[in-house]
PDB file of N, CA and C in Angstrom:
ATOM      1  N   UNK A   1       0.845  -1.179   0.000  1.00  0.00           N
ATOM      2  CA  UNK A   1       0.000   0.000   0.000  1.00  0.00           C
ATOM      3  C   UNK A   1       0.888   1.239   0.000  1.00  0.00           C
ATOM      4  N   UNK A   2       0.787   2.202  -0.780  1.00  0.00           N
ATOM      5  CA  UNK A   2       1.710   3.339  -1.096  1.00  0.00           C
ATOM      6  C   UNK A   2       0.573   4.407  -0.191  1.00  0.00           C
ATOM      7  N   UNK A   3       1.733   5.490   0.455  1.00  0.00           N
ATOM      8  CA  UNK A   3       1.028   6.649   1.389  1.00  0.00           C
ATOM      9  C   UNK A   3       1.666   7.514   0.483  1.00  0.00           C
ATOM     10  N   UNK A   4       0.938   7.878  -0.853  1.00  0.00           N
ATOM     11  CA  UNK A   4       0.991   8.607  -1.959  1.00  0.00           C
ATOM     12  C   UNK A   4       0.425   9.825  -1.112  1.00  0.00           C
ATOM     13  N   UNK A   5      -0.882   9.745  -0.615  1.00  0.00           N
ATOM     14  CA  UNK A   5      -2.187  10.457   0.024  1.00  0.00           C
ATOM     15  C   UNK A   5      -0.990  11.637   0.988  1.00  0.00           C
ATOM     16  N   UNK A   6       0.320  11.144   1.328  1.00  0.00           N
ATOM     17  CA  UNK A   6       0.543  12.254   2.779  1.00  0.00           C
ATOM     18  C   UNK A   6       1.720  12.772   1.785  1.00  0.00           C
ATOM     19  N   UNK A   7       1.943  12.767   0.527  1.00  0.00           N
ATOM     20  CA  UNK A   7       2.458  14.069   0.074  1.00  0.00           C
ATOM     21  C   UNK A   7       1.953  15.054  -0.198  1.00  0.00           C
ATOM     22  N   UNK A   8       0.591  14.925  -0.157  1.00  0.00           N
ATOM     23  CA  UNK A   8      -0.375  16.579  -0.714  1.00  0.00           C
ATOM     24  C   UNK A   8      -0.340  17.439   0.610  1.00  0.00           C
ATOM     25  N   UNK A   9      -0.321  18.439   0.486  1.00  0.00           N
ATOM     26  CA  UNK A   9      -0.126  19.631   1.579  1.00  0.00           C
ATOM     27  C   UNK A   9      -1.801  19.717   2.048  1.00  0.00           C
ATOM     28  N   UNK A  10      -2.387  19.311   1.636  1.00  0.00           N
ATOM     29  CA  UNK A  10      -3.572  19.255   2.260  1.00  0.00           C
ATOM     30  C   UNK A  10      -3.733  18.473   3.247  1.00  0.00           C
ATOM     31  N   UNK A  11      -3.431  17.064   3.212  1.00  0.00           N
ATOM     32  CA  UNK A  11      -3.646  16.073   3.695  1.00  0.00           C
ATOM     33  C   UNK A  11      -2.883  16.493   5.113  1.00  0.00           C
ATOM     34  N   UNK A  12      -1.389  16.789   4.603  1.00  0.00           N
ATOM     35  CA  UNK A  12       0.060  17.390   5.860  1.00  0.00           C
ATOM     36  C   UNK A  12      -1.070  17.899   6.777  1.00  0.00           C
ATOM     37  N   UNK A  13      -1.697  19.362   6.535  1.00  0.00           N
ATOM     38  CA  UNK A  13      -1.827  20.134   7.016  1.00  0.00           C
ATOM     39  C   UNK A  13      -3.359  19.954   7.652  1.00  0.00           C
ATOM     40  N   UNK A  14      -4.209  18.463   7.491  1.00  0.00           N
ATOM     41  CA  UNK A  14      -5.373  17.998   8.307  1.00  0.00           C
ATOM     42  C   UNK A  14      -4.478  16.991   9.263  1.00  0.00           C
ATOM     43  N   UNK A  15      -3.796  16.536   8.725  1.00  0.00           N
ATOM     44  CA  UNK A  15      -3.345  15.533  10.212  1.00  0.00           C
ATOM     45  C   UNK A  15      -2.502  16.245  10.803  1.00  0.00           C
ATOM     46  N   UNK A  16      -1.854  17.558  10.673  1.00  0.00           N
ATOM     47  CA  UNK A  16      -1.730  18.572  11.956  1.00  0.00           C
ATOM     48  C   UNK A  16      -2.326  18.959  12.924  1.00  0.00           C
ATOM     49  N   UNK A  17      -4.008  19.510  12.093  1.00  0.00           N
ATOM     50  CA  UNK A  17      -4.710  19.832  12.773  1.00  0.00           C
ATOM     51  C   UNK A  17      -5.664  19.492  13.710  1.00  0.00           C
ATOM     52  N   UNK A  18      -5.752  17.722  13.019  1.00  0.00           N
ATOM     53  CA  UNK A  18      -6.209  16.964  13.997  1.00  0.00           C
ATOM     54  C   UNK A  18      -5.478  16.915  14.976  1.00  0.00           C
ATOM     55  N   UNK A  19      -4.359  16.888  15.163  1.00  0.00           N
ATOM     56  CA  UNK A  19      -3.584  15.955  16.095  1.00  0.00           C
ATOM     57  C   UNK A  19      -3.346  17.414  17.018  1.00  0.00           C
ATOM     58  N   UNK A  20      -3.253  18.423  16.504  1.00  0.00           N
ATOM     59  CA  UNK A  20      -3.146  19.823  17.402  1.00  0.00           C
ATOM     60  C   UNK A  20      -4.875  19.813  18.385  1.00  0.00           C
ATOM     61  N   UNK A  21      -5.977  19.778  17.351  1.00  0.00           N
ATOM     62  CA  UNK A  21      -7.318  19.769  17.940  1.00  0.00           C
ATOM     63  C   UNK A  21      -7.379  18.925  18.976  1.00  0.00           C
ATOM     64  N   UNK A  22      -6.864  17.585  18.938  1.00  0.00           N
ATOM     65  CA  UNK A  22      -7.064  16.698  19.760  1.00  0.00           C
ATOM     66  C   UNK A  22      -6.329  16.830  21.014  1.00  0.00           C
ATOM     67  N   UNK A  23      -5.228  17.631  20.641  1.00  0.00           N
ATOM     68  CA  UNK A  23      -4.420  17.236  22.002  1.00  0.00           C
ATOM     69  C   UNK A  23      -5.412  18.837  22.772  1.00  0.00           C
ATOM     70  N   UNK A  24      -5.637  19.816  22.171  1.00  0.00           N
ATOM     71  CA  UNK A  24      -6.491  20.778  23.050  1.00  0.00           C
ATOM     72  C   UNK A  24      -7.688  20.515  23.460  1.00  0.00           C
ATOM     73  N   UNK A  25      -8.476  19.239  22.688  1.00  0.00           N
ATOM     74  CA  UNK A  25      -9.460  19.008  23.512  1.00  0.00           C
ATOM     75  C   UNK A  25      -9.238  18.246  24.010  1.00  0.00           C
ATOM     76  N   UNK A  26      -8.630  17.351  24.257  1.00  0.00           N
ATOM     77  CA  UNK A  26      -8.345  16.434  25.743  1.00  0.00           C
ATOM     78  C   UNK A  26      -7.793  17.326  26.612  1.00  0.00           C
ATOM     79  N   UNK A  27      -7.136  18.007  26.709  1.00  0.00           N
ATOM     80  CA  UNK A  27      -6.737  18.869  27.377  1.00  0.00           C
ATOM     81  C   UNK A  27      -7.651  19.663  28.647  1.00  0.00           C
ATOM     82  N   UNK A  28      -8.673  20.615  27.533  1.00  0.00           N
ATOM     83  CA  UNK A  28      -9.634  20.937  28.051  1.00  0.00           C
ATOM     84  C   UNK A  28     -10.412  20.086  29.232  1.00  0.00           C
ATOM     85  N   UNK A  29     -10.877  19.069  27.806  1.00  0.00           N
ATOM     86  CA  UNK A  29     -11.754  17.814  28.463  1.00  0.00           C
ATOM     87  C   UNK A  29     -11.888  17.533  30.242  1.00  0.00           C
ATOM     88  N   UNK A  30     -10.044  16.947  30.369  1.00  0.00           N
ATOM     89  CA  UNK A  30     -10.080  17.055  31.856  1.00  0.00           C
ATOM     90  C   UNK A  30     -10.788  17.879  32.515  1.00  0.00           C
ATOM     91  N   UNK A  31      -9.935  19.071  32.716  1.00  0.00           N
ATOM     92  CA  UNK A  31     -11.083  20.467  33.193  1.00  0.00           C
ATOM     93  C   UNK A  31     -12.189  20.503  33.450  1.00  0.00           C
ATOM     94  N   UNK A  32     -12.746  20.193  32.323  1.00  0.00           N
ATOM     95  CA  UNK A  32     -13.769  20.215  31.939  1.00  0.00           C
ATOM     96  C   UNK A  32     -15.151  19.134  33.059  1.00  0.00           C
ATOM     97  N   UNK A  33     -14.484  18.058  33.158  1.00  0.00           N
ATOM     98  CA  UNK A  33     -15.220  16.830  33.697  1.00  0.00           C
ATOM     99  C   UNK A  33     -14.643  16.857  35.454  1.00  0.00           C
ATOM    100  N   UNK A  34     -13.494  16.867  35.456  1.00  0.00           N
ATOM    101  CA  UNK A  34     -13.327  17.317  37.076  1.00  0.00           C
ATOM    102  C   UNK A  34     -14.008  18.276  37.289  1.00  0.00           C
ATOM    103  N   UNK A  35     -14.339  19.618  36.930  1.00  0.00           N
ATOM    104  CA  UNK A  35     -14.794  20.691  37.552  1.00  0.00           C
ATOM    105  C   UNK A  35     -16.509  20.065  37.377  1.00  0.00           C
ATOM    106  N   UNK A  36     -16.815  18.933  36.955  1.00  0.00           N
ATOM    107  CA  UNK A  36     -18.269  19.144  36.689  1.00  0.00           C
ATOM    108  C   UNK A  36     -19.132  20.028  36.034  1.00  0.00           C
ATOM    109  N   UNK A  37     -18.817  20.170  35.215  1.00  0.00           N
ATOM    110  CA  UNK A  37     -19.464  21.527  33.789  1.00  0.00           C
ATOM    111  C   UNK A  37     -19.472  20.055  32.668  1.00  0.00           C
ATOM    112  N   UNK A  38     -19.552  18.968  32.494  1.00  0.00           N
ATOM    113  CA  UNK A  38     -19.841  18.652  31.438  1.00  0.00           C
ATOM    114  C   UNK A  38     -20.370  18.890  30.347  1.00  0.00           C
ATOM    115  N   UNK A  39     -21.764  19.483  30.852  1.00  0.00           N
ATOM    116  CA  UNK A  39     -22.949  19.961  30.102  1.00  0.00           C
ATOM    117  C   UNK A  39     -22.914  21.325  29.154  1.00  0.00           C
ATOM    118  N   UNK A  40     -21.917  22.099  29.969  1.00  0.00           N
ATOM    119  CA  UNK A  40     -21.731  23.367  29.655  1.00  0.00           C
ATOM    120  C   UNK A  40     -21.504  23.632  28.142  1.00  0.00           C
ATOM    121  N   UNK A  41     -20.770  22.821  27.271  1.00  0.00           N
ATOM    122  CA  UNK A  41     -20.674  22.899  25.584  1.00  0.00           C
ATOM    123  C   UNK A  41     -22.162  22.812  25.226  1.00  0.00           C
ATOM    124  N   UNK A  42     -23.281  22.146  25.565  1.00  0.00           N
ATOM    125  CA  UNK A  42     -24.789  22.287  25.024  1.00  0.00           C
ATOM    126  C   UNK A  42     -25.256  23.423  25.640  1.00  0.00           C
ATOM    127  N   UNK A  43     -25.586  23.812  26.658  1.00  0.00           N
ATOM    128  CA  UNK A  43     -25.635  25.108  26.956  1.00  0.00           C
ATOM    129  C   UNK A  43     -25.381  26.524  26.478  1.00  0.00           C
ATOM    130  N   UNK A  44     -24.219  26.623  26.542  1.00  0.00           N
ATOM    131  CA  UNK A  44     -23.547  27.823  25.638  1.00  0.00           C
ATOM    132  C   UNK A  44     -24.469  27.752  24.115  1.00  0.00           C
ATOM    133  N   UNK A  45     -24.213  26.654  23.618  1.00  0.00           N
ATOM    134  CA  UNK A  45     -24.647  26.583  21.964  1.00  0.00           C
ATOM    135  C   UNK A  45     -26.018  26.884  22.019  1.00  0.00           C
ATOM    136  N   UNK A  46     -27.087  26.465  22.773  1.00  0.00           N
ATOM    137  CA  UNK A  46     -28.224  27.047  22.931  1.00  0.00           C
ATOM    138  C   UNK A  46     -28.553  28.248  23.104  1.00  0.00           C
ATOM    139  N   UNK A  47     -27.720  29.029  24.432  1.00  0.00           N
ATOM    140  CA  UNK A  47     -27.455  30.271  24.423  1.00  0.00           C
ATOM    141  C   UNK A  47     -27.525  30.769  23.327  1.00  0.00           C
ATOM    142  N   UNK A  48     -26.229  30.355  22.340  1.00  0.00           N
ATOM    143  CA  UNK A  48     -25.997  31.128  20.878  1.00  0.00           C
ATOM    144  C   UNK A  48     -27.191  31.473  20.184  1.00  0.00           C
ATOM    145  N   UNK A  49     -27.704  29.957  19.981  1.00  0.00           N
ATOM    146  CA  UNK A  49     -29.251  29.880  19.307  1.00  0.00           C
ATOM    147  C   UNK A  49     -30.067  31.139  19.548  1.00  0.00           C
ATOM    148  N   UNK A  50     -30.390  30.926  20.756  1.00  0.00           N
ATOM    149  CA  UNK A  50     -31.403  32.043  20.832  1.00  0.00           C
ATOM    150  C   UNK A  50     -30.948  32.884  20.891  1.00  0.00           C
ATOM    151  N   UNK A  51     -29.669  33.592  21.029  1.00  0.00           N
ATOM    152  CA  UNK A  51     -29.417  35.031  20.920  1.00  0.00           C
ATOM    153  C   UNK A  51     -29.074  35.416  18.903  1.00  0.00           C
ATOM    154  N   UNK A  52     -29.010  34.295  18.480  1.00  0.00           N
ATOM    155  CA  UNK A  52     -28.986  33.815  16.659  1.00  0.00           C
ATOM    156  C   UNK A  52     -30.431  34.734  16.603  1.00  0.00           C
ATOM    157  N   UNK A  53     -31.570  34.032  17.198  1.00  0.00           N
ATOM    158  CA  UNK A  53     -32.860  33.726  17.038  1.00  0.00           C
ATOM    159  C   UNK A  53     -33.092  35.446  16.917  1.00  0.00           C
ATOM    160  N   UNK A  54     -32.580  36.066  18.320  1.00  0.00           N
ATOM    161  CA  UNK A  54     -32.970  37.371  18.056  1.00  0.00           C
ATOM    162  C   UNK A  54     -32.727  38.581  17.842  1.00  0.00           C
ATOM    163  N   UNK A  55     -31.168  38.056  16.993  1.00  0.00           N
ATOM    164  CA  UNK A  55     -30.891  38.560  16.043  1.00  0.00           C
ATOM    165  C   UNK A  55     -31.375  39.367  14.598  1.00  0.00           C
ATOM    166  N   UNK A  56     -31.993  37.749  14.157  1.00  0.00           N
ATOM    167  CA  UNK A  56     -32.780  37.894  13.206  1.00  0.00           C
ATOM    168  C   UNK A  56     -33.727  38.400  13.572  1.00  0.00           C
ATOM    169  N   UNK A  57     -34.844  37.803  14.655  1.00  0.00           N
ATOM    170  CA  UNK A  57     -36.068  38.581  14.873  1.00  0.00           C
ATOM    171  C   UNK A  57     -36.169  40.279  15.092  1.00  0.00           C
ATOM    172  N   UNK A  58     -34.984  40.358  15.668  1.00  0.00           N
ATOM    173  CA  UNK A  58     -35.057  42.078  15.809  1.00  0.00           C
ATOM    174  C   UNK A  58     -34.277  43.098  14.475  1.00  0.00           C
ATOM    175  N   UNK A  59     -33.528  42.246  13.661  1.00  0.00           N
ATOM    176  CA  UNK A  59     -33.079  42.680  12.514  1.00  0.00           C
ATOM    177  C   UNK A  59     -31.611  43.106  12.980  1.00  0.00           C
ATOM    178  N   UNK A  60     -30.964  42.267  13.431  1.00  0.00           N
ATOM    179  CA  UNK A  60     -29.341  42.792  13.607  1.00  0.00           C
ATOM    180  C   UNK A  60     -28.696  41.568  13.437  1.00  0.00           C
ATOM    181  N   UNK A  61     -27.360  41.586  13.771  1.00  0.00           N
ATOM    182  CA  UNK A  61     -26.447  40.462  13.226  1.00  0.00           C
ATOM    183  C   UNK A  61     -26.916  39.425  13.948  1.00  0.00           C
ATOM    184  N   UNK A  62     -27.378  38.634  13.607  1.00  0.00           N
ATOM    185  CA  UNK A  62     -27.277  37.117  14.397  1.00  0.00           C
ATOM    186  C   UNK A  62     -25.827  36.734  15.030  1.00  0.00           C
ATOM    187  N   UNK A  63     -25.130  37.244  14.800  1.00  0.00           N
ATOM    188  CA  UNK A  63     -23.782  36.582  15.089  1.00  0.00           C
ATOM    189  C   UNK A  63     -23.110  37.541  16.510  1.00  0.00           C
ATOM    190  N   UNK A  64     -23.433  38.787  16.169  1.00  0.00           N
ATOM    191  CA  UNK A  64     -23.742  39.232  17.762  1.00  0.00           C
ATOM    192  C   UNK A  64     -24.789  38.643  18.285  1.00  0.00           C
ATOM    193  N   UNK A  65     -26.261  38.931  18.352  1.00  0.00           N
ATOM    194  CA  UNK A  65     -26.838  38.286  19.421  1.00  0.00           C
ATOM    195  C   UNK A  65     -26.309  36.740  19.769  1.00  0.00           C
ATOM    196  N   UNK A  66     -25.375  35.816  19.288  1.00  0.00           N
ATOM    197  CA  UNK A  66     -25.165  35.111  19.375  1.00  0.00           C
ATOM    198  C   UNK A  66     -24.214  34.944  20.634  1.00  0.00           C
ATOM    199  N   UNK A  67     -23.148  35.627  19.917  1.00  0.00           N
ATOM    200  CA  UNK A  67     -21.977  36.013  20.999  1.00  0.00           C
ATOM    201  C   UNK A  67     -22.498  36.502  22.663  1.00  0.00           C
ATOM    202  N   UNK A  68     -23.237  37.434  22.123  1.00  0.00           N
ATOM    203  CA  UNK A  68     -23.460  38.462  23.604  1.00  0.00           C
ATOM    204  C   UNK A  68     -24.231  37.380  24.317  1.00  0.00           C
ATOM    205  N   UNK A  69     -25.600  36.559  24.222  1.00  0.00           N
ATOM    206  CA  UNK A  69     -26.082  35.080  24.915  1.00  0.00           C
ATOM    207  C   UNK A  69     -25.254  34.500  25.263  1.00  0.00           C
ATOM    208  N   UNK A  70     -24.343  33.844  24.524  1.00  0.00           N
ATOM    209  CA  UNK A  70     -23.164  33.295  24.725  1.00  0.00           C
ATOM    210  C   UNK A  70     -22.482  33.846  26.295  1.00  0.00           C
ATOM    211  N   UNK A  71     -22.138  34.672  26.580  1.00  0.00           N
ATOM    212  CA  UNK A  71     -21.591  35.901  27.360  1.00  0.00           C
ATOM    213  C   UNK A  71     -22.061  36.028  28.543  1.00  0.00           C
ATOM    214  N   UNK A  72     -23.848  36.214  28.430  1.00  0.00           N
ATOM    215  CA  UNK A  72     -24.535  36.369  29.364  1.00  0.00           C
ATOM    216  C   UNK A  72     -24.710  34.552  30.094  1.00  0.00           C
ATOM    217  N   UNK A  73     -25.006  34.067  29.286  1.00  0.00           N
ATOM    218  CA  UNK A  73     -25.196  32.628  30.115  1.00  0.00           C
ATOM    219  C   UNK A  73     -23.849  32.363  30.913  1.00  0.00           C
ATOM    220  N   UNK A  74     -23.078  32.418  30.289  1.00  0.00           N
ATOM    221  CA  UNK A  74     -21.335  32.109  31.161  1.00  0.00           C
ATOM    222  C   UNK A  74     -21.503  33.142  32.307  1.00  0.00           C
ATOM    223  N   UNK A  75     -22.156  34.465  32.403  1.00  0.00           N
ATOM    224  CA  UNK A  75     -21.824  35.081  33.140  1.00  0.00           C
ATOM    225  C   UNK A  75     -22.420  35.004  34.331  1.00  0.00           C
ATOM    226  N   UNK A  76     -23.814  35.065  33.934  1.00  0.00           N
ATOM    227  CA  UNK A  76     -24.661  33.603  35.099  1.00  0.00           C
ATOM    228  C   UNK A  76     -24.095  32.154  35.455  1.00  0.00           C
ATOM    229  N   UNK A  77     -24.026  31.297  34.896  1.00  0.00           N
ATOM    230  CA  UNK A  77     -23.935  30.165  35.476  1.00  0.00           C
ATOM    231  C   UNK A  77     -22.562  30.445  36.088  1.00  0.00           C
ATOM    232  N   UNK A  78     -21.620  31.229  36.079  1.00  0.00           N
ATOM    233  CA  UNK A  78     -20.635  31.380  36.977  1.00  0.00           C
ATOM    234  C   UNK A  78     -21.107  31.610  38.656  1.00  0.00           C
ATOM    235  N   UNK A  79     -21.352  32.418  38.420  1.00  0.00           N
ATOM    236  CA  UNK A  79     -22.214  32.979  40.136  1.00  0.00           C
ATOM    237  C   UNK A  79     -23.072  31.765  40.636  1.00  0.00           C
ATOM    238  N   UNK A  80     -23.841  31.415  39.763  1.00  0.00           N
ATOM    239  CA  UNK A  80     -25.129  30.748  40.033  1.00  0.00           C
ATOM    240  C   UNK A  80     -24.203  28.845  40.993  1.00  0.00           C
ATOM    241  N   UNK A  81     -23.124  28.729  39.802  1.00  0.00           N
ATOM    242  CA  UNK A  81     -22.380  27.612  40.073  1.00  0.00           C
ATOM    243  C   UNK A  81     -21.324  27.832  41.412  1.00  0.00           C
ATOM    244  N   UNK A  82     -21.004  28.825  42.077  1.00  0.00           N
ATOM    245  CA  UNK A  82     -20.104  29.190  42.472  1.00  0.00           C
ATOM    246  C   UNK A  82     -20.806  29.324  43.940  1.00  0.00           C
ATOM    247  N   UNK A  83     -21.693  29.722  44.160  1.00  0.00           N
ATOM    248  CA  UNK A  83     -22.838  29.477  45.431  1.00  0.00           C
ATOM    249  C   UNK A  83     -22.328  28.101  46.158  1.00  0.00           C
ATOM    250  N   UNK A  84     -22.405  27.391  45.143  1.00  0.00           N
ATOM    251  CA  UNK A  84     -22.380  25.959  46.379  1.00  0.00           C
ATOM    252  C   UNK A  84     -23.338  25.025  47.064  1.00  0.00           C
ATOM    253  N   UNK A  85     -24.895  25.930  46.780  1.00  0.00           N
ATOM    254  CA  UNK A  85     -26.162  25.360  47.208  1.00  0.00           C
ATOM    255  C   UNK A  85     -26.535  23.993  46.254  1.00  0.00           C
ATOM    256  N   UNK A  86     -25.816  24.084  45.237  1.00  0.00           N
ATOM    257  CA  UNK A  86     -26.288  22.788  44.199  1.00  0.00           C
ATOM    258  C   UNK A  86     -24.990  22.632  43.417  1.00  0.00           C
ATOM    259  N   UNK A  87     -24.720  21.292  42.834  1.00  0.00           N
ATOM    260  CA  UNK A  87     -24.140  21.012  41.543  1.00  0.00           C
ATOM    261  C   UNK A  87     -24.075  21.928  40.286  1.00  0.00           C
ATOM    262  N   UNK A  88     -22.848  22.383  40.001  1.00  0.00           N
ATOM    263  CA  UNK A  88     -22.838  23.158  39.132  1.00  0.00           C
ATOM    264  C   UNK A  88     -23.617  22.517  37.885  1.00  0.00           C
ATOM    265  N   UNK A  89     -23.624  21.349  37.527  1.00  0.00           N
ATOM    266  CA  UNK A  89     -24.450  20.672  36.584  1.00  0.00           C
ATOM    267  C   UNK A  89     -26.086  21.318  36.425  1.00  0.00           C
ATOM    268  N   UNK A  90     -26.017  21.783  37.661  1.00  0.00           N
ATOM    269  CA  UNK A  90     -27.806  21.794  37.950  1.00  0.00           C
ATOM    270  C   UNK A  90     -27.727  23.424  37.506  1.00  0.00           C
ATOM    271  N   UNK A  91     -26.724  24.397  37.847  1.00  0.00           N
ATOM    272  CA  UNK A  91     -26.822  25.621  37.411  1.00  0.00           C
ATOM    273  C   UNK A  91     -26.453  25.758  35.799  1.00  0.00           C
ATOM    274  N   UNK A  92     -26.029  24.531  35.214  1.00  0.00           N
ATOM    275  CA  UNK A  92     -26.182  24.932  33.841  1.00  0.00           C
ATOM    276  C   UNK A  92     -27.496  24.540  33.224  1.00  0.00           C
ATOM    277  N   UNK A  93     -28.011  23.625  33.951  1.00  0.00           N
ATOM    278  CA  UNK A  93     -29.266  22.824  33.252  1.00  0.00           C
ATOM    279  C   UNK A  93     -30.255  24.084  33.784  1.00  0.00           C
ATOM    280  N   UNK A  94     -30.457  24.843  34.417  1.00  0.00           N
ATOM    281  CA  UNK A  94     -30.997  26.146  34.698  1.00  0.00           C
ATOM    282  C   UNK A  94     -31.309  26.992  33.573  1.00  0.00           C
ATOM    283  N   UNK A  95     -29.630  27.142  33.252  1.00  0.00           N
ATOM    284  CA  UNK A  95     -29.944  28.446  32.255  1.00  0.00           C
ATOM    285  C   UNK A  95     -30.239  27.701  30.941  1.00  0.00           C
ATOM    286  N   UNK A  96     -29.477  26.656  30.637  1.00  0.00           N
ATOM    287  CA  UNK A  96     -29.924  25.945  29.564  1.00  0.00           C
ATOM    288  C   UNK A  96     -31.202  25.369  28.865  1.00  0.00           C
ATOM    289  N   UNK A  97     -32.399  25.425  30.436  1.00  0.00           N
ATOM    290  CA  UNK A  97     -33.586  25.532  29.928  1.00  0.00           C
ATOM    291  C   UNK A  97     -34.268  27.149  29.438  1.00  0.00           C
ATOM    292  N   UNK A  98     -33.437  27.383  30.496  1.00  0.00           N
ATOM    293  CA  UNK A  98     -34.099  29.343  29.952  1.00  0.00           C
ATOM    294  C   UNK A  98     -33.616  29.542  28.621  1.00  0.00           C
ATOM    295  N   UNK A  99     -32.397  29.217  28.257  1.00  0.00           N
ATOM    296  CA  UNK A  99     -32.233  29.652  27.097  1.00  0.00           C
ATOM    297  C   UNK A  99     -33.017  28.917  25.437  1.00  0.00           C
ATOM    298  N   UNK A 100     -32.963  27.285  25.988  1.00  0.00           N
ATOM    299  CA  UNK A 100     -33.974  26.571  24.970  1.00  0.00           C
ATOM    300  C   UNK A 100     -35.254  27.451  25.131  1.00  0.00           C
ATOM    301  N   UNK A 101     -35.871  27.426  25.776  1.00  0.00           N
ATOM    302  CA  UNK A 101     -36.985  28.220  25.854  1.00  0.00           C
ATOM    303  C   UNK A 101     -37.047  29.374  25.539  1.00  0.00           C
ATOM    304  N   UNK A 102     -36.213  30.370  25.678  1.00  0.00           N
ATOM    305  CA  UNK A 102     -35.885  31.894  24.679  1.00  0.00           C
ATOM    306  C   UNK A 102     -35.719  31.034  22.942  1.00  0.00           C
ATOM    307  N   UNK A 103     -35.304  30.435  22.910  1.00  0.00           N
ATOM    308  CA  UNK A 103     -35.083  30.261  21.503  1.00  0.00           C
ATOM    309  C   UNK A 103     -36.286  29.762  21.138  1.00  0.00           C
ATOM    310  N   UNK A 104     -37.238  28.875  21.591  1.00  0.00           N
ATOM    311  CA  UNK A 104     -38.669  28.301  20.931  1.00  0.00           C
ATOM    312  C   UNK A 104     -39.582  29.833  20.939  1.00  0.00           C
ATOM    313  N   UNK A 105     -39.471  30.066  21.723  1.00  0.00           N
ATOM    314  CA  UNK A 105     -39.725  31.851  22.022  1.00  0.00           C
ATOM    315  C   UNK A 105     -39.943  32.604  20.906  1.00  0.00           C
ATOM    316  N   UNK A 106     -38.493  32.830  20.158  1.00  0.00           N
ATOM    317  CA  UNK A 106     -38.336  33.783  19.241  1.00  0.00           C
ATOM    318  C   UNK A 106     -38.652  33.443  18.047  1.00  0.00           C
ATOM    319  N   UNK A 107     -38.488  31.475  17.869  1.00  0.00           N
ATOM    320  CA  UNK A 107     -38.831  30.908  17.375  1.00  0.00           C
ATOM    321  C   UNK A 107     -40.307  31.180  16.580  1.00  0.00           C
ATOM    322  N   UNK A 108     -40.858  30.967  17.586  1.00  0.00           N
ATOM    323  CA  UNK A 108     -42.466  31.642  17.253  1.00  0.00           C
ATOM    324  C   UNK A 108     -43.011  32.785  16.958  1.00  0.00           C
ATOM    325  N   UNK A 109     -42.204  33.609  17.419  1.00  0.00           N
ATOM    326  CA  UNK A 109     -42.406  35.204  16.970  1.00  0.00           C
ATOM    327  C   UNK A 109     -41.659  35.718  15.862  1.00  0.00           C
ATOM    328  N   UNK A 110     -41.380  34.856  14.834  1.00  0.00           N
ATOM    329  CA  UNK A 110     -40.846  35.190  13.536  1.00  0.00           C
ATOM    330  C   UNK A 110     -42.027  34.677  12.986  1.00  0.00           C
ATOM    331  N   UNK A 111     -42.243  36.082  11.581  1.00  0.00           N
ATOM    332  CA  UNK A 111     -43.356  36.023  11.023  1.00  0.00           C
ATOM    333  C   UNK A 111     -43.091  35.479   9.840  1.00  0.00           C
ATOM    334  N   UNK A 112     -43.196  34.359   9.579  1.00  0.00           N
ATOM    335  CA  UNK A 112     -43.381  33.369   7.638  1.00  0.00           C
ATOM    336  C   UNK A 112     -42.170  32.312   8.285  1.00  0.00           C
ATOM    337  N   UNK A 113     -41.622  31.940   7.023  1.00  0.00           N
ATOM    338  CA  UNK A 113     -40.912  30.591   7.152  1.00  0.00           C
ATOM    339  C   UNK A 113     -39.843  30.869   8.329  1.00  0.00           C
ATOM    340  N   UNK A 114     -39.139  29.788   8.840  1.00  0.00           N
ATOM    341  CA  UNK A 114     -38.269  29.647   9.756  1.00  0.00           C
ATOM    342  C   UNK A 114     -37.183  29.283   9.033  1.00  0.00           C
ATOM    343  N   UNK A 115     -36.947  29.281   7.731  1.00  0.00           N
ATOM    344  CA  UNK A 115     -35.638  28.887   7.011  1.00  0.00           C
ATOM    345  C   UNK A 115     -34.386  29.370   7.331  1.00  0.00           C
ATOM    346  N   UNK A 116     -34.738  30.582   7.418  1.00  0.00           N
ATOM    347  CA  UNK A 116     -33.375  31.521   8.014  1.00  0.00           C
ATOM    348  C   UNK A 116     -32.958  31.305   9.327  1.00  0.00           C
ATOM    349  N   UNK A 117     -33.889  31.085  10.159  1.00  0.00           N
ATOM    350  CA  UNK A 117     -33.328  30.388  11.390  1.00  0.00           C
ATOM    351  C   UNK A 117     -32.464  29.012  11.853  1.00  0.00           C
ATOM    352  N   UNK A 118     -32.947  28.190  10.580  1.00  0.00           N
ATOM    353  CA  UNK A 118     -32.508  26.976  10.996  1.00  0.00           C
ATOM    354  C   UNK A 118     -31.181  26.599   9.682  1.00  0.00           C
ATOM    355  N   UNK A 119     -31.232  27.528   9.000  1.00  0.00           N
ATOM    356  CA  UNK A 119     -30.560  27.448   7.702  1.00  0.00           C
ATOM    357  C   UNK A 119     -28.954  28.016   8.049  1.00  0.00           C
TER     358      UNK A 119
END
């Protein structure tokens, strides 16, 4: 079998990036699972969603309202997790329902197709 395939500079330059990606998300990962935030990567992305959502609905960049949700949920579940009264797990599953729920929200209050939302 000839590894013809790992002279193209394309190829070089994906099994870099895998192997760079991978070693930062294991990396993370740890962190990530000791501190108990597992959940926190679905969260955030929901966040995004609905701040996507009302973006569009209010007529500005989706990609800010995205960011700034993004922002605000981290900035809550910090405090919220940091209390001590519960599992930080439980303070993301908090905002993570508020925020699914802002997004079915805005969801509904866009007037005609939803293409642009989900597109």
């Amino acid at each position: 079998m000839h590894m013809d395939i790992l002279h193209y500079r394309f190829m070089q330059n994906a099994i870099l990036a895998a192997l760079l990606g991978g070693v930062a998300c294991s990396t993370i990962g740890v962190f990530v699972v000791t501190m108990g935030i597992s959940f926190i990567g679905t969260c955030i992305s929901h966040a995004a969603f609905a701040g996507a959502l009302l973006g569009i609905l209010l007529g500005f960049n989706p990609l800010v309202g995205a960011f700034v949700f993004s922002l605000l949920a981290a900035a809550v579940i910090g405090p919220l997790a940091d209390r001590g009264e519960f599992n930080p797990d439980t303070a993301i599953g908090i905002i993570f329902s508020l925020m699914l729920g802002l997004a079915f929200l805005f969801m509904g209050l866009m007037v005609g197709p939803k293409t642009q939302a989900l597109g």
